[in-house]
C-alpha atoms as a PDB file:
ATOM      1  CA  UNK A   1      -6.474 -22.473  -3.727  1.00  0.00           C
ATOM      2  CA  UNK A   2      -9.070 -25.688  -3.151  1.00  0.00           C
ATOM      3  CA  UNK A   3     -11.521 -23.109  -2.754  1.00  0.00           C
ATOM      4  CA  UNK A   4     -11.126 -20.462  -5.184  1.00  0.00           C
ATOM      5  CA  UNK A   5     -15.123 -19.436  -6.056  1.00  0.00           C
ATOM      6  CA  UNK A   6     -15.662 -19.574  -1.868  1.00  0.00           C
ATOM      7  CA  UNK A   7     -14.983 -17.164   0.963  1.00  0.00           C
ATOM      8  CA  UNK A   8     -11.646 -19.413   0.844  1.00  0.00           C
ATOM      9  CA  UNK A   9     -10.670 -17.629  -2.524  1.00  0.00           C
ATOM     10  CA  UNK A  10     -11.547 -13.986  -1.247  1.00  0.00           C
ATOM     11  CA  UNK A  11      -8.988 -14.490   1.701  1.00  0.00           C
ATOM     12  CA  UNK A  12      -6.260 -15.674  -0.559  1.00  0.00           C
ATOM     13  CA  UNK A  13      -7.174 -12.525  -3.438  1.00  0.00           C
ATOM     14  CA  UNK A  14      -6.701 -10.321   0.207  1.00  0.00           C
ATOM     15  CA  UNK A  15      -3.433 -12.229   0.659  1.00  0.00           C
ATOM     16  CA  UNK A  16      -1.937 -11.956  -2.249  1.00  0.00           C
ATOM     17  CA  UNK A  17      -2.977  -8.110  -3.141  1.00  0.00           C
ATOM     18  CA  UNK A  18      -1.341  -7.494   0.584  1.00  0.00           C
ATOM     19  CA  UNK A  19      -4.499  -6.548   2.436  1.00  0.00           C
ATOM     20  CA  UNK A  20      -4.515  -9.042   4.650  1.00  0.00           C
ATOM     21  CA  UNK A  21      -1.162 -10.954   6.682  1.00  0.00           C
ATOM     22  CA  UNK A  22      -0.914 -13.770   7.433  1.00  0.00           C
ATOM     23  CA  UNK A  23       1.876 -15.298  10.235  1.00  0.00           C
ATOM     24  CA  UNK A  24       3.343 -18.522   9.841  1.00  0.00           C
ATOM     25  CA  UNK A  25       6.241 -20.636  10.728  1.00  0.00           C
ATOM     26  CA  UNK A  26       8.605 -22.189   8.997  1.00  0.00           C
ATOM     27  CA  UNK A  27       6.711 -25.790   9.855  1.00  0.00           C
ATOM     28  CA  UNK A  28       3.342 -24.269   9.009  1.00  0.00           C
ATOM     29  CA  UNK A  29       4.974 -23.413   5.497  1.00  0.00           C
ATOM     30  CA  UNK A  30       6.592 -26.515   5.007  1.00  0.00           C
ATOM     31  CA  UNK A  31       3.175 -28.177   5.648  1.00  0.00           C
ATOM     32  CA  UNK A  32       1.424 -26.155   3.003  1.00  0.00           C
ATOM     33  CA  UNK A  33       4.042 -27.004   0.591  1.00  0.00           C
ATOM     34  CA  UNK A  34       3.476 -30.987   1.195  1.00  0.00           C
ATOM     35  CA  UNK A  35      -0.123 -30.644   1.362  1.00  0.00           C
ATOM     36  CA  UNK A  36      -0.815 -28.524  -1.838  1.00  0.00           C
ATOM     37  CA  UNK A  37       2.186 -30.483  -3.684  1.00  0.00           C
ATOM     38  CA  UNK A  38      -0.369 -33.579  -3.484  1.00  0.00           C
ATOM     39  CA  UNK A  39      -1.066 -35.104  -6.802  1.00  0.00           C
ATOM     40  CA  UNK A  40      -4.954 -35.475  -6.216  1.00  0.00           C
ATOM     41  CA  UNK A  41      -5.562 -31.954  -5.681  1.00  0.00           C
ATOM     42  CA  UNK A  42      -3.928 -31.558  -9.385  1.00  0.00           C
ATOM     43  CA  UNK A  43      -2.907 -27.464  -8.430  1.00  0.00           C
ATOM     44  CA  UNK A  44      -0.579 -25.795 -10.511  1.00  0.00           C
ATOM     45  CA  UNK A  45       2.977 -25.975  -9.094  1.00  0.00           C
ATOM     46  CA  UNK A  46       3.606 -22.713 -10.255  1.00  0.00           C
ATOM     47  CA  UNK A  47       0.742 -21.587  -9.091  1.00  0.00           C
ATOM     48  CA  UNK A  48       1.253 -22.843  -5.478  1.00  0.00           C
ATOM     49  CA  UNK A  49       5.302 -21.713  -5.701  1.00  0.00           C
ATOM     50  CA  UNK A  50       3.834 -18.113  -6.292  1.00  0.00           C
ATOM     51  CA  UNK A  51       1.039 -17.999  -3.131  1.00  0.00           C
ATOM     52  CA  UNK A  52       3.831 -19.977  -0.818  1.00  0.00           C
ATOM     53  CA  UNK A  53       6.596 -17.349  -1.862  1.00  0.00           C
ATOM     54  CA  UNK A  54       3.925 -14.558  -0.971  1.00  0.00           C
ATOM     55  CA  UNK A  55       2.772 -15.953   1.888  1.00  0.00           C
ATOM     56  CA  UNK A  56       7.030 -16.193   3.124  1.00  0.00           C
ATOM     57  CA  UNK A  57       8.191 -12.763   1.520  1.00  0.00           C
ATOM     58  CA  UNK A  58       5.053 -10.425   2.807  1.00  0.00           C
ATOM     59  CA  UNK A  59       3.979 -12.720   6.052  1.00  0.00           C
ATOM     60  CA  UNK A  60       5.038 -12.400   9.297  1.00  0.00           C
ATOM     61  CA  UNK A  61       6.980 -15.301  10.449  1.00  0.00           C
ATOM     62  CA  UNK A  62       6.341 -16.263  13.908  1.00  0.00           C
ATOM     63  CA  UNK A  63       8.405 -18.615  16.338  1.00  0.00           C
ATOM     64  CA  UNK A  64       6.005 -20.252  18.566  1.00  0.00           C
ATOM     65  CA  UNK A  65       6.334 -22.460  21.101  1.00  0.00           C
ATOM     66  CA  UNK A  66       4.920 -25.469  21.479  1.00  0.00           C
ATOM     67  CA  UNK A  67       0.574 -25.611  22.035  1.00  0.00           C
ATOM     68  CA  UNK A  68       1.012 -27.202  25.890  1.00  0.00           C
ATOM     69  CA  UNK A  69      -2.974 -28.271  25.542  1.00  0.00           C
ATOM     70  CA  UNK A  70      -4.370 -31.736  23.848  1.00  0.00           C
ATOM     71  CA  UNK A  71      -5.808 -31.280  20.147  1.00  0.00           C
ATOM     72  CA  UNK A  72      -7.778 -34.266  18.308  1.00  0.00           C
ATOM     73  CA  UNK A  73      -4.702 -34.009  16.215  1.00  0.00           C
ATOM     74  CA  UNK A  74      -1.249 -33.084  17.663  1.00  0.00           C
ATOM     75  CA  UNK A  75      -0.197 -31.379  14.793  1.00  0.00           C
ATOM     76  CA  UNK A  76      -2.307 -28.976  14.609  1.00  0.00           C
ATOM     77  CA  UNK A  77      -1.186 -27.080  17.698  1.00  0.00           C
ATOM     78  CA  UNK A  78       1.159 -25.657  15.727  1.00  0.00           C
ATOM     79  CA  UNK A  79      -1.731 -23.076  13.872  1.00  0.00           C
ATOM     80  CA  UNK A  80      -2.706 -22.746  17.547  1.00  0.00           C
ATOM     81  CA  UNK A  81       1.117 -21.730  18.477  1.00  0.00           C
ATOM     82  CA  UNK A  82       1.341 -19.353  15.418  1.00  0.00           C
ATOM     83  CA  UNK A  83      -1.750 -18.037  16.040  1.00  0.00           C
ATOM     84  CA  UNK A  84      -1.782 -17.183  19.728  1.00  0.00           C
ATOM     85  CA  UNK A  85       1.973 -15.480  18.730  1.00  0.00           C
ATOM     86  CA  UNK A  86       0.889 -13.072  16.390  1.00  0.00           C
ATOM     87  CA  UNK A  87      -2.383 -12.116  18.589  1.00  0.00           C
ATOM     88  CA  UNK A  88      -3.894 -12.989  15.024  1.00  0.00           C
ATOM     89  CA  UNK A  89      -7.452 -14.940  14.404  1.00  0.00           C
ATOM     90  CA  UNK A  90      -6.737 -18.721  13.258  1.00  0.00           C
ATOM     91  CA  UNK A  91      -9.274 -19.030   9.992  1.00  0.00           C
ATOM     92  CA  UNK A  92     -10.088 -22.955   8.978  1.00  0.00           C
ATOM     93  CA  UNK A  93     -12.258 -25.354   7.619  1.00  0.00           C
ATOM     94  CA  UNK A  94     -11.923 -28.086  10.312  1.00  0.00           C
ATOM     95  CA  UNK A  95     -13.236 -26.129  12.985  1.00  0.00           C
ATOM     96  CA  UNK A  96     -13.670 -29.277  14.996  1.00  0.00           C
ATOM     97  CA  UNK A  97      -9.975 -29.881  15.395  1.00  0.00           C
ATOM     98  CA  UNK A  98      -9.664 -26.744  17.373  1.00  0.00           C
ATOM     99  CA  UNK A  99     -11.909 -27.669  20.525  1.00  0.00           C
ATOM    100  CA  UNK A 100     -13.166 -24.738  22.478  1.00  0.00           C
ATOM    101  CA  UNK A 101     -11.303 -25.856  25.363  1.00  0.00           C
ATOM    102  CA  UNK A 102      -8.387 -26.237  23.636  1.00  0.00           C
ATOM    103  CA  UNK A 103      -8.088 -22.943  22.284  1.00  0.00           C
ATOM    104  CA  UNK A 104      -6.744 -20.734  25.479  1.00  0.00           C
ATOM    105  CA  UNK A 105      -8.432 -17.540  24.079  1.00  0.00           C
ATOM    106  CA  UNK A 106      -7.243 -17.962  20.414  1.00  0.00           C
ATOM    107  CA  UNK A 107     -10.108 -16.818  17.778  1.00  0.00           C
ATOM    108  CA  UNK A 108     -10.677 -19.787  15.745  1.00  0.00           C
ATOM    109  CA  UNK A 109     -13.154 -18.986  12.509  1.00  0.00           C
ATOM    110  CA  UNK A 110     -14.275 -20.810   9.868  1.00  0.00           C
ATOM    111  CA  UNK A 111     -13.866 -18.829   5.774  1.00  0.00           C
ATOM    112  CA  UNK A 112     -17.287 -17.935   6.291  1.00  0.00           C
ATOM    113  CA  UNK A 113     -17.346 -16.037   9.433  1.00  0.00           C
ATOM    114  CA  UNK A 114     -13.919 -14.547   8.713  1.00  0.00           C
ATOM    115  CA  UNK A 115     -15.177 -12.812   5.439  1.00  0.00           C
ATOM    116  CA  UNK A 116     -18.855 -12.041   7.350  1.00  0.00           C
ATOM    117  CA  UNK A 117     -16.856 -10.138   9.942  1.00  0.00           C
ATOM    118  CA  UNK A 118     -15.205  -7.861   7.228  1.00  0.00           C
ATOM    119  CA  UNK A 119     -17.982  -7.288   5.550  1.00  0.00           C
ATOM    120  CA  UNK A 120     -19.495  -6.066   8.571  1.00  0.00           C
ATOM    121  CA  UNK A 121     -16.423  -4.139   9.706  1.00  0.00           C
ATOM    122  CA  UNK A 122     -16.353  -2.180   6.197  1.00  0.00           C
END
């Protein structure tokens, strides 16, 4: 949604004409919620009710347990959680909060690279 015109936007357009998952938990969604709710990034509530209620009804919701290794930020173990749960690739633009040491095998990818690798798998 910050993104639309980017490799960002593509993923989403995948998302929300259900060719591409994506798993979650309920904390993940509740921090999407906050985080696009944000006044400064002046999205359309609607807008953002309609990708949050497709990313809950056609997701696949994912209990993880906590990420047991250090992160520059704590709370971003819990994409690391998610992600290692599902056996799914973590995609994001802060690449540098997901150390390679950190990661314990996870695929972390930025847009970019996620959308290069379908193009090449197509």
């Amino acid at each position: 949604m910050l993104s639309p015109q980017g490799p960002p936007g593509l993923i989403l357009e995948l998302v929300i004409h259900h060719d591409l998952e994506l798993a979650h938990t309920s904390r993940i969604v509740a921090e999407y919620r906050g985080v696009l709710a944000r006044p400064r990034l002046a999205l359309d509530p609607a807008d953002v009710e309609r990708v949050l209620n497709i990313l809950e009804t056609t997701g696949i919701p994912v209990i993880a347990p906590p990420w047991p290794l250090a992160l520059p930020d704590p709370a971003d173990g819990e994409f690391l959680a998610c992600a290692a749960a599902a056996a799914a690739i973590l995609i994001t633009g802060n690449l540098r909060h997901f150390p390679a040491a950190s990661r314990r095998g996870v695929d972390v990818m930025s847009p970019r690279a996620f959308v290069d690798r379908l193009q090449l798998s197509a």
